[in-house]
C-alpha atoms as a PDB file:
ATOM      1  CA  UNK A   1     -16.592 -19.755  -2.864  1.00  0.00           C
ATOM      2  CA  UNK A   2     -15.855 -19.067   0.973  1.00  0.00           C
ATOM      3  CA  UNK A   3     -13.362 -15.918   1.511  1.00  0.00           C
ATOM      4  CA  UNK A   4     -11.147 -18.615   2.748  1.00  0.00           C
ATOM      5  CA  UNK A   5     -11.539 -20.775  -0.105  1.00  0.00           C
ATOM      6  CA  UNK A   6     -10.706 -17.604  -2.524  1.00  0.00           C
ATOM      7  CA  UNK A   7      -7.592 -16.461  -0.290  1.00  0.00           C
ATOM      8  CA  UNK A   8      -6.231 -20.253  -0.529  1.00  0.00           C
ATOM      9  CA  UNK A   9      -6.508 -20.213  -4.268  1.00  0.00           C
ATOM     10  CA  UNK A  10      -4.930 -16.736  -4.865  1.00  0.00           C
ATOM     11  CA  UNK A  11      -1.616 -17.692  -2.392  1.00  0.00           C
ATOM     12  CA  UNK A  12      -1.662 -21.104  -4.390  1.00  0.00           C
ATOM     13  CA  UNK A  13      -1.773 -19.687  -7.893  1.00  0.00           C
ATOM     14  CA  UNK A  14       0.852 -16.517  -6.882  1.00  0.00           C
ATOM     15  CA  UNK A  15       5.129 -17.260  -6.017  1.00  0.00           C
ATOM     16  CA  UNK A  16       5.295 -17.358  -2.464  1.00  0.00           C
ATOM     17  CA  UNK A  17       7.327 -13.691  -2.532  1.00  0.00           C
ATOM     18  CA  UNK A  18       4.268 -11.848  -3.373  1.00  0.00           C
ATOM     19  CA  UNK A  19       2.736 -10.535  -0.050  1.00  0.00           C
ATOM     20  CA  UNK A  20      -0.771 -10.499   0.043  1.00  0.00           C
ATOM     21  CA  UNK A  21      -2.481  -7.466   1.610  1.00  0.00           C
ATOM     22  CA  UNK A  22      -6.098  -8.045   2.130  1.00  0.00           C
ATOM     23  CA  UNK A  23      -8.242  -4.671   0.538  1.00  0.00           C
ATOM     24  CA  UNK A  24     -10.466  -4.230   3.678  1.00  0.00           C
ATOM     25  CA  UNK A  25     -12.313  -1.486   2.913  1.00  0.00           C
ATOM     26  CA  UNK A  26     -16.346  -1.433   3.809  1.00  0.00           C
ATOM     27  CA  UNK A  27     -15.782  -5.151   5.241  1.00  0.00           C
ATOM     28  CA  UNK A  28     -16.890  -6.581   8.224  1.00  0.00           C
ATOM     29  CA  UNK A  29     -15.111  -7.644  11.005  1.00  0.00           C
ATOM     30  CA  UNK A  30     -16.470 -11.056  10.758  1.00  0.00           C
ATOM     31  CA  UNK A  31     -14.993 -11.231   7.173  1.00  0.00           C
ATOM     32  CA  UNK A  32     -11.649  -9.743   8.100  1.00  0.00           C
ATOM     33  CA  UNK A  33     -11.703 -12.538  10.980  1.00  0.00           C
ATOM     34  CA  UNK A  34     -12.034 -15.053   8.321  1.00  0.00           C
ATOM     35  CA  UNK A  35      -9.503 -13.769   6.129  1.00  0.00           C
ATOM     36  CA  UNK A  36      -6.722 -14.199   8.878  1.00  0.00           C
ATOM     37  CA  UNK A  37      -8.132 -17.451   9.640  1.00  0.00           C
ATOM     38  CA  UNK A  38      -7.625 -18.451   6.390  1.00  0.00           C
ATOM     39  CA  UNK A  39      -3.680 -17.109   6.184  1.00  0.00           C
ATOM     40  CA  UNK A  40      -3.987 -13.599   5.247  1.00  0.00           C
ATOM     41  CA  UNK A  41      -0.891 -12.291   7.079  1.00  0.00           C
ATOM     42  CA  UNK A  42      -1.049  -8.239   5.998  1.00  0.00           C
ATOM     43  CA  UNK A  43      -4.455  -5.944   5.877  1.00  0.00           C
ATOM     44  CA  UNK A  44      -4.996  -2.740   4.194  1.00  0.00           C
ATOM     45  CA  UNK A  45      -7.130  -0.468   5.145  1.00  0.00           C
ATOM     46  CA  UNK A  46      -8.559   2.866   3.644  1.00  0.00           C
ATOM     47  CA  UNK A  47     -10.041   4.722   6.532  1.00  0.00           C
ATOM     48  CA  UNK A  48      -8.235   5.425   9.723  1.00  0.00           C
ATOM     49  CA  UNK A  49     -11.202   5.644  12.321  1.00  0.00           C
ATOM     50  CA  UNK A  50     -12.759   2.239  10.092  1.00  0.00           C
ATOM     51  CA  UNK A  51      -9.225   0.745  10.464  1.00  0.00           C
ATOM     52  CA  UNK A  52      -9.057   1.568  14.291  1.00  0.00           C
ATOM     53  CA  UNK A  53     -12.907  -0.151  14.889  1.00  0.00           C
ATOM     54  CA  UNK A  54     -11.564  -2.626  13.393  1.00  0.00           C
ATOM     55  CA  UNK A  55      -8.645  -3.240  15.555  1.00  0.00           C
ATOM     56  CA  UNK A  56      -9.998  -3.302  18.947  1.00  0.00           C
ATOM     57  CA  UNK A  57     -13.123  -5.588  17.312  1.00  0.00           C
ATOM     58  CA  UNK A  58     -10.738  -8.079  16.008  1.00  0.00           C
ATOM     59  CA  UNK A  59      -8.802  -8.113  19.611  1.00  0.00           C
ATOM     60  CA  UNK A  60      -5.773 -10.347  20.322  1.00  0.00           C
ATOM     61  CA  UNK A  61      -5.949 -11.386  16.072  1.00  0.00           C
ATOM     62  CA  UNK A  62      -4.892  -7.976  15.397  1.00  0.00           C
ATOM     63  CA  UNK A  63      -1.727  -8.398  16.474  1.00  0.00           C
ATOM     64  CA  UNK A  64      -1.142 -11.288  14.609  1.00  0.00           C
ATOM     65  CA  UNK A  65      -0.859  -9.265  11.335  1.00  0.00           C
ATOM     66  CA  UNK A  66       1.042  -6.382   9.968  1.00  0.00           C
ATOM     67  CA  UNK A  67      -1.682  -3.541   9.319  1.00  0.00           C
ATOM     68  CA  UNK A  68      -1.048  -0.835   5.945  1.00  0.00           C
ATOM     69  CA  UNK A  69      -2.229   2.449   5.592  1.00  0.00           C
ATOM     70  CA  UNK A  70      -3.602   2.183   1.972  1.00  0.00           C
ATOM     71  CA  UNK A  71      -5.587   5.184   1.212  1.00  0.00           C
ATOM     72  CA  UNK A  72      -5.172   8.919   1.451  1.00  0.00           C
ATOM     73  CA  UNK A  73      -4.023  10.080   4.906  1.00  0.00           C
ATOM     74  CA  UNK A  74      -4.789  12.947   6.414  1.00  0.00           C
ATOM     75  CA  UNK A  75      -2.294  14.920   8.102  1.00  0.00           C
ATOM     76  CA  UNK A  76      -4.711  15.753  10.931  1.00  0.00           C
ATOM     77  CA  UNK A  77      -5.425  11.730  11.323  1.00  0.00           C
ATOM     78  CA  UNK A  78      -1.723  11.006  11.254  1.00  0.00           C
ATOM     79  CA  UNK A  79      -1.888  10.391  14.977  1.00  0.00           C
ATOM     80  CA  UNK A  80      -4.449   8.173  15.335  1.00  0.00           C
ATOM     81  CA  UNK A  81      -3.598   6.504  12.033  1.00  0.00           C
ATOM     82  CA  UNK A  82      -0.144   5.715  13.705  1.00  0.00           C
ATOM     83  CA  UNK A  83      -1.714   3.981  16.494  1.00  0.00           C
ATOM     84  CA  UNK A  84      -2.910   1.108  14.030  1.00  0.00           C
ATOM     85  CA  UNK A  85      -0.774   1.154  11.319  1.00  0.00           C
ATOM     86  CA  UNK A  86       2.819  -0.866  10.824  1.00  0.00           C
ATOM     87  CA  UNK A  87       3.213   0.744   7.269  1.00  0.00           C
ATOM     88  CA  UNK A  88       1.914   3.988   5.900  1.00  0.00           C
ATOM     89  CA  UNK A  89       1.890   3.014   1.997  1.00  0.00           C
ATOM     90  CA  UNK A  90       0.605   6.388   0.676  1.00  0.00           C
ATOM     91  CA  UNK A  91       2.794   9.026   0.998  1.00  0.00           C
ATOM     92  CA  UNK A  92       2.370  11.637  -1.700  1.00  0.00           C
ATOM     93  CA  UNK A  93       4.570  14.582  -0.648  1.00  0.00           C
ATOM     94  CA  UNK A  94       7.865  15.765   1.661  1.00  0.00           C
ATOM     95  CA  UNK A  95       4.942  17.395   3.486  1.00  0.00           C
ATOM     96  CA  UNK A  96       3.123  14.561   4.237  1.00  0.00           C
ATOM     97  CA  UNK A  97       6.692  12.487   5.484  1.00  0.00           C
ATOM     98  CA  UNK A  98       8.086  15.239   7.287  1.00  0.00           C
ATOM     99  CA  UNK A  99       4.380  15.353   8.925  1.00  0.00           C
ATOM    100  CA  UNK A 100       4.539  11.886   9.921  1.00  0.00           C
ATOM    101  CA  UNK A 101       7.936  11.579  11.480  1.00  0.00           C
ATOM    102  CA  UNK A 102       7.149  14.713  13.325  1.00  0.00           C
ATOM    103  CA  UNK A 103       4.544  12.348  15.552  1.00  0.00           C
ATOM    104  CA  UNK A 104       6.248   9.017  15.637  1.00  0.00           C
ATOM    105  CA  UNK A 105       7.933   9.675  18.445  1.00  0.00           C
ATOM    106  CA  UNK A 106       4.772  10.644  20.443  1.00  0.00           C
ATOM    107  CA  UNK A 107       2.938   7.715  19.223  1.00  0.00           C
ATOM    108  CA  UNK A 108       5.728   5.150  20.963  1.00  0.00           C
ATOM    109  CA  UNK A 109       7.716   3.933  17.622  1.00  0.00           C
ATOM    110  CA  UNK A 110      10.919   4.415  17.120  1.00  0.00           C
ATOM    111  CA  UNK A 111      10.746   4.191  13.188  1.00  0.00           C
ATOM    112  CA  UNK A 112       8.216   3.898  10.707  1.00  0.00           C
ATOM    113  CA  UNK A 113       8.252   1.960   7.205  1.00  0.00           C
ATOM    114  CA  UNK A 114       6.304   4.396   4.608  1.00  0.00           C
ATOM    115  CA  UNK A 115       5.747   3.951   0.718  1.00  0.00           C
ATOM    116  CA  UNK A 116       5.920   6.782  -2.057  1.00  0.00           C
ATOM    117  CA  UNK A 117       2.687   6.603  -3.952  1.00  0.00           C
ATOM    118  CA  UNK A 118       2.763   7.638  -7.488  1.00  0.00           C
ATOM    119  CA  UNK A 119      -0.506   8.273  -9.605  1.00  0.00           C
ATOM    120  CA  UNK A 120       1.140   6.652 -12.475  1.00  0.00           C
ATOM    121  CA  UNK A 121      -1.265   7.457 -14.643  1.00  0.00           C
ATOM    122  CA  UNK A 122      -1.476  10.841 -13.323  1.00  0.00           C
ATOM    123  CA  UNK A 123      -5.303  10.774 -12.803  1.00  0.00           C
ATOM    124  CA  UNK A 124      -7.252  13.988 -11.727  1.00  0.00           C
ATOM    125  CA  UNK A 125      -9.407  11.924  -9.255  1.00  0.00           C
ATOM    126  CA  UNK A 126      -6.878   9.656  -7.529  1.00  0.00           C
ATOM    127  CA  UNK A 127      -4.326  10.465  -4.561  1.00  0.00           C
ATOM    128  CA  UNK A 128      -0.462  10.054  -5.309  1.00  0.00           C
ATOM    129  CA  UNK A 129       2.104  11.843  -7.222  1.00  0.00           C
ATOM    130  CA  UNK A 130       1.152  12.981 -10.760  1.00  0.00           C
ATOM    131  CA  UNK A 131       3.960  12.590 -12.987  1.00  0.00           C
ATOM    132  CA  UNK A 132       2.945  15.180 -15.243  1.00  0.00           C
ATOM    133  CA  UNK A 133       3.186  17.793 -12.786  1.00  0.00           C
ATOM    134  CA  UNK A 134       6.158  16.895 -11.699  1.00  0.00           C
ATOM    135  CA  UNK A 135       8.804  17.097 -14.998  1.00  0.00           C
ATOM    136  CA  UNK A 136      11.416  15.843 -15.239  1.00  0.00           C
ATOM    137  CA  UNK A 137       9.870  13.039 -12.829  1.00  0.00           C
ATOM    138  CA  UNK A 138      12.709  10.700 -12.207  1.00  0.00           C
ATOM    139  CA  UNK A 139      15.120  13.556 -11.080  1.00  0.00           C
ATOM    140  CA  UNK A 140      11.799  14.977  -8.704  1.00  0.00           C
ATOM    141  CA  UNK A 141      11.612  11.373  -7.525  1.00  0.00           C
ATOM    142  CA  UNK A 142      15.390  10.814  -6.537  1.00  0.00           C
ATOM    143  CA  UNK A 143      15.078  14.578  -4.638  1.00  0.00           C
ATOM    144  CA  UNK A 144      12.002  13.315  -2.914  1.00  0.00           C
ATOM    145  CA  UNK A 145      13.293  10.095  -1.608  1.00  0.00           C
ATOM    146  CA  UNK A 146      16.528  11.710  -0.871  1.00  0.00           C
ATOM    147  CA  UNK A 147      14.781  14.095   2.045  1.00  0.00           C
ATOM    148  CA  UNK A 148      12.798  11.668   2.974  1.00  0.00           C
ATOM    149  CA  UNK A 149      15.734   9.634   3.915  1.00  0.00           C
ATOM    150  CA  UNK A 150      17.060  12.351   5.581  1.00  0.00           C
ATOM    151  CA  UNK A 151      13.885  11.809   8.302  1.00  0.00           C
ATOM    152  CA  UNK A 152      15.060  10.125  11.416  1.00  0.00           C
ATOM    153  CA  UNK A 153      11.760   8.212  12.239  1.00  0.00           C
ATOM    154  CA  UNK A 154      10.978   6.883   8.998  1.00  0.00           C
ATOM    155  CA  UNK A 155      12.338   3.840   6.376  1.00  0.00           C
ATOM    156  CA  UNK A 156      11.463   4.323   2.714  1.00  0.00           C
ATOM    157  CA  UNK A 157      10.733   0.535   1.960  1.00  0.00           C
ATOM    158  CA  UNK A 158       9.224   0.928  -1.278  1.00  0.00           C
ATOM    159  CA  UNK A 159       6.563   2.430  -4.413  1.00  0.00           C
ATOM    160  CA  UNK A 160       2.871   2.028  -4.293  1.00  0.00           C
ATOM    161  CA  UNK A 161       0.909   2.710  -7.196  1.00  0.00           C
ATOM    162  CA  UNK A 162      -3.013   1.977  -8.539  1.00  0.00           C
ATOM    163  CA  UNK A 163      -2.481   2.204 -11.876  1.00  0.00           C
ATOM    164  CA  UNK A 164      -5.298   3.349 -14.061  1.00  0.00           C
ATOM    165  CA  UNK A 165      -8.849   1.489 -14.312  1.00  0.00           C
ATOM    166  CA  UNK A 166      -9.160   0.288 -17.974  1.00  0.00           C
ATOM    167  CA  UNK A 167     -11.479  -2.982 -19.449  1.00  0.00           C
ATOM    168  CA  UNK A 168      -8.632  -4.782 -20.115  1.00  0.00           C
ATOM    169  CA  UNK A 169      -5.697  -5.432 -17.554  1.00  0.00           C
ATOM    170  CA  UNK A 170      -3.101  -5.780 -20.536  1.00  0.00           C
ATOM    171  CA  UNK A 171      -4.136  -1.976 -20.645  1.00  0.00           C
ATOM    172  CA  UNK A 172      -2.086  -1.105 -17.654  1.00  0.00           C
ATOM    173  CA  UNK A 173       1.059  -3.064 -17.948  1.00  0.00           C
ATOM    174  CA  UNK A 174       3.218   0.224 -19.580  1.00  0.00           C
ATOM    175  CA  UNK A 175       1.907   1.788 -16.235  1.00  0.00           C
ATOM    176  CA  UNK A 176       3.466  -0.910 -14.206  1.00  0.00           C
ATOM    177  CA  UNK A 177       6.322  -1.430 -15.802  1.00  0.00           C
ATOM    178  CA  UNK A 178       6.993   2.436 -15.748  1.00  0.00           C
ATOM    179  CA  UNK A 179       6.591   1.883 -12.134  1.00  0.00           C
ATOM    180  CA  UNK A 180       9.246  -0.782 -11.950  1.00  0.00           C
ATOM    181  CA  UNK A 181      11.840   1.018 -13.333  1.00  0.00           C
ATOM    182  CA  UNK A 182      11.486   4.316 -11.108  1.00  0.00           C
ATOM    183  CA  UNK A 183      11.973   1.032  -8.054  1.00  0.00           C
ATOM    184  CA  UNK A 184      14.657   0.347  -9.370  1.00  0.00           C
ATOM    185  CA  UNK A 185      16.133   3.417  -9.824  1.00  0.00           C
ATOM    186  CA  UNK A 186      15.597   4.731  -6.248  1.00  0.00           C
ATOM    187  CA  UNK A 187      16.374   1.460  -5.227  1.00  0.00           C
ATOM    188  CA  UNK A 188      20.074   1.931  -7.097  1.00  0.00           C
ATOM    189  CA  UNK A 189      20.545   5.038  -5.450  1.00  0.00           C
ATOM    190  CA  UNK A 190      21.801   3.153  -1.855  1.00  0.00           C
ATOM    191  CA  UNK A 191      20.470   5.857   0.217  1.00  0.00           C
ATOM    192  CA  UNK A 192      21.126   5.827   3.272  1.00  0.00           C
ATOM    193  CA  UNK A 193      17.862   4.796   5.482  1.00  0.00           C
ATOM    194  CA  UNK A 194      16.487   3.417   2.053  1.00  0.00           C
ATOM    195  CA  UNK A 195      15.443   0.063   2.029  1.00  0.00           C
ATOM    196  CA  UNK A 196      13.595  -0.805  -1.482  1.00  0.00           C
ATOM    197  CA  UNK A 197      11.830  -3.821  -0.784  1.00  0.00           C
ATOM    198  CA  UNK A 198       8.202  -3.442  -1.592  1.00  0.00           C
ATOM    199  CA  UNK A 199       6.516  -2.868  -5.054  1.00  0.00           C
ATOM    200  CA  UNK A 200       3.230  -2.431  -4.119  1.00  0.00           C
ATOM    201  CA  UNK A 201       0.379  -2.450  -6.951  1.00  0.00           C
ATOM    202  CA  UNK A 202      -2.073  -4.918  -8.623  1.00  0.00           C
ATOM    203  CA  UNK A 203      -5.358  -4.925  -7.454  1.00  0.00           C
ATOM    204  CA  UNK A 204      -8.390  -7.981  -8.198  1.00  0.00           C
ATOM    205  CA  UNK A 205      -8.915  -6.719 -11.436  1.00  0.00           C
ATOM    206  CA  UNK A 206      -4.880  -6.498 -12.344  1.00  0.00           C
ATOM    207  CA  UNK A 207      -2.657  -8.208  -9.838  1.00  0.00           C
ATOM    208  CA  UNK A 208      -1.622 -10.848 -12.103  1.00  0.00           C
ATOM    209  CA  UNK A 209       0.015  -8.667 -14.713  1.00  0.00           C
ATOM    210  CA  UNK A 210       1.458  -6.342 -12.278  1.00  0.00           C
ATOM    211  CA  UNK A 211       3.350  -9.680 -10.818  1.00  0.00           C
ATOM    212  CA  UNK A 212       4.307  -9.984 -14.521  1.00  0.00           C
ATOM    213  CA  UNK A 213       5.832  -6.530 -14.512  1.00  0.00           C
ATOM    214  CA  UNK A 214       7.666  -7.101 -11.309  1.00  0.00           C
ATOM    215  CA  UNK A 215       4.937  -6.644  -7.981  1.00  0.00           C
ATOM    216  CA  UNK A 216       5.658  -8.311  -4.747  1.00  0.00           C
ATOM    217  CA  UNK A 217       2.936  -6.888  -2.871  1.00  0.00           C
ATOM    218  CA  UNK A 218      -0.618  -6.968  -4.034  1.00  0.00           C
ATOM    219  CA  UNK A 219      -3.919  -5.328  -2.910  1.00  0.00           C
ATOM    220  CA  UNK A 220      -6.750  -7.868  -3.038  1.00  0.00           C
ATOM    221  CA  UNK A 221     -10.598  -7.330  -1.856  1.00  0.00           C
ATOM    222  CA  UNK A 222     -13.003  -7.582  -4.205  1.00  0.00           C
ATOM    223  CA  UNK A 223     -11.038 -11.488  -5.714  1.00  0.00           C
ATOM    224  CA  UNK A 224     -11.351 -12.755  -1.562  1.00  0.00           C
ATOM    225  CA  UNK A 225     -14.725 -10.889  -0.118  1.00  0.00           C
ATOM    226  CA  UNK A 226     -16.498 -10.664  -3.514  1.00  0.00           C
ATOM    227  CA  UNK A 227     -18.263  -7.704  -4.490  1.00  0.00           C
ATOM    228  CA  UNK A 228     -20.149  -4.928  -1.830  1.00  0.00           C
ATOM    229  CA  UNK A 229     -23.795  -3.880  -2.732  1.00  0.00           C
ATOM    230  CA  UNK A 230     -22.592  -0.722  -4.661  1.00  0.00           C
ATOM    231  CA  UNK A 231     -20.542  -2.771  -6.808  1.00  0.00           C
ATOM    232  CA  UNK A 232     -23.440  -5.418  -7.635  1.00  0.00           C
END
């Protein structure tokens, strides 16, 4: 099937509450093109000097979409990567927040909508907060969003999380659902410059049961673009 053909079925079979993000990473620009042809209203990308390519290739289009910082960020690409991106979705640290708000300013935005990530499963090789290192994690969590409402440029919006790679997506729901209740609990907080809208995980191999457990955003590539050579 064409890439728009797969992003029509995917919005058909999901609720319409469930933003789509479209997994760009290693795709062409023609095949991003088609993808916002198609609908795709949000795209995710990995790489910030990939992501800004990107951009300027797609011309006027880009605008038409809201563009999220998906994978690790470094702090010495947080300038450029705030050229492109609406949403930062991965940050892992006070650090990395107070890093970001430092340049929003300079970049022209007045405020910037960011994500915690958590490595749920806490996973050597994988970016995001490790639970385990962080004990007891739901009071390190409510500290953590606490100063990072305290930021003047940024908006806490929401939790982004993988989950771990198993055979079987059934597999991850505890992970998701473990996610969903440290959402909600931030989200009961009512901290100031808080706004707890997004629960961002589910990829192609999982996005269905993470809806289950409670997802409104979901990070698809591989279900829309079909596989890349190293995954043949």
């Amino acid at each position: 099937m064409s890439i728009s053909a797969n992003y029509a079925r995917i919005r058909h079979e999901i609720p319409d509450y469930v933003t789509i993000v479209v997994s760009c990473k290693t795709r062409t620009v023609e095949e991003i093109e088609e993808a916002i042809d198609a609908g795709a209203t949000d795209i995710g990308e990995n790489y910030v000097q990939e992501a800004g390519q990107t951009y300027s290739a797609l011309k006027k289009k880009a605008a038409k979409v809201g563009w999220h910082m998906i994978g690790h960020l470094q702090t010495n690409k947080i300038n450029k990567a705030l050229r492109v991106f609406d949403v930062i979705q991965t940050v892992d640290s006070l650090e990395k927040a107070a890093a970001i708000d430092k340049r929003v300013e300079k970049a022209g935005k007045k405020i910037v909508p960011v994500y915690i990530e958590i490595n749920i499963g806490s996973e050597f090789s994988k970016a995001g907060i490790k639970p385990a290192e962080h004990e007891p994690f739901d009071e390190y969590m409510e500290k953590l969003a606490g100063d990072i409402s305290a930021l003047g440029h940024l908006r806490l919006e929401g939790l982004m999380t993988m989950g771990p790679r198993f055979g079987s997506s059934e597999d991850v729901r505890p992970y998701f659902r473990k996610t969903r209740r440290m959402f909600e609990t931030i989200k009961g907080l009512g901290l100031p410059n808080v706004d707890m809208k997004y629960l961002s995980m589910g990829m192609t191999n999982s996005y269905r049961v993470a809806i289950e457990e409670g997802s409104n955003m979901i990070r698809i590539g591989t279900a829309l673009f079909g596989k890349t050579k190293c995954e043949i």
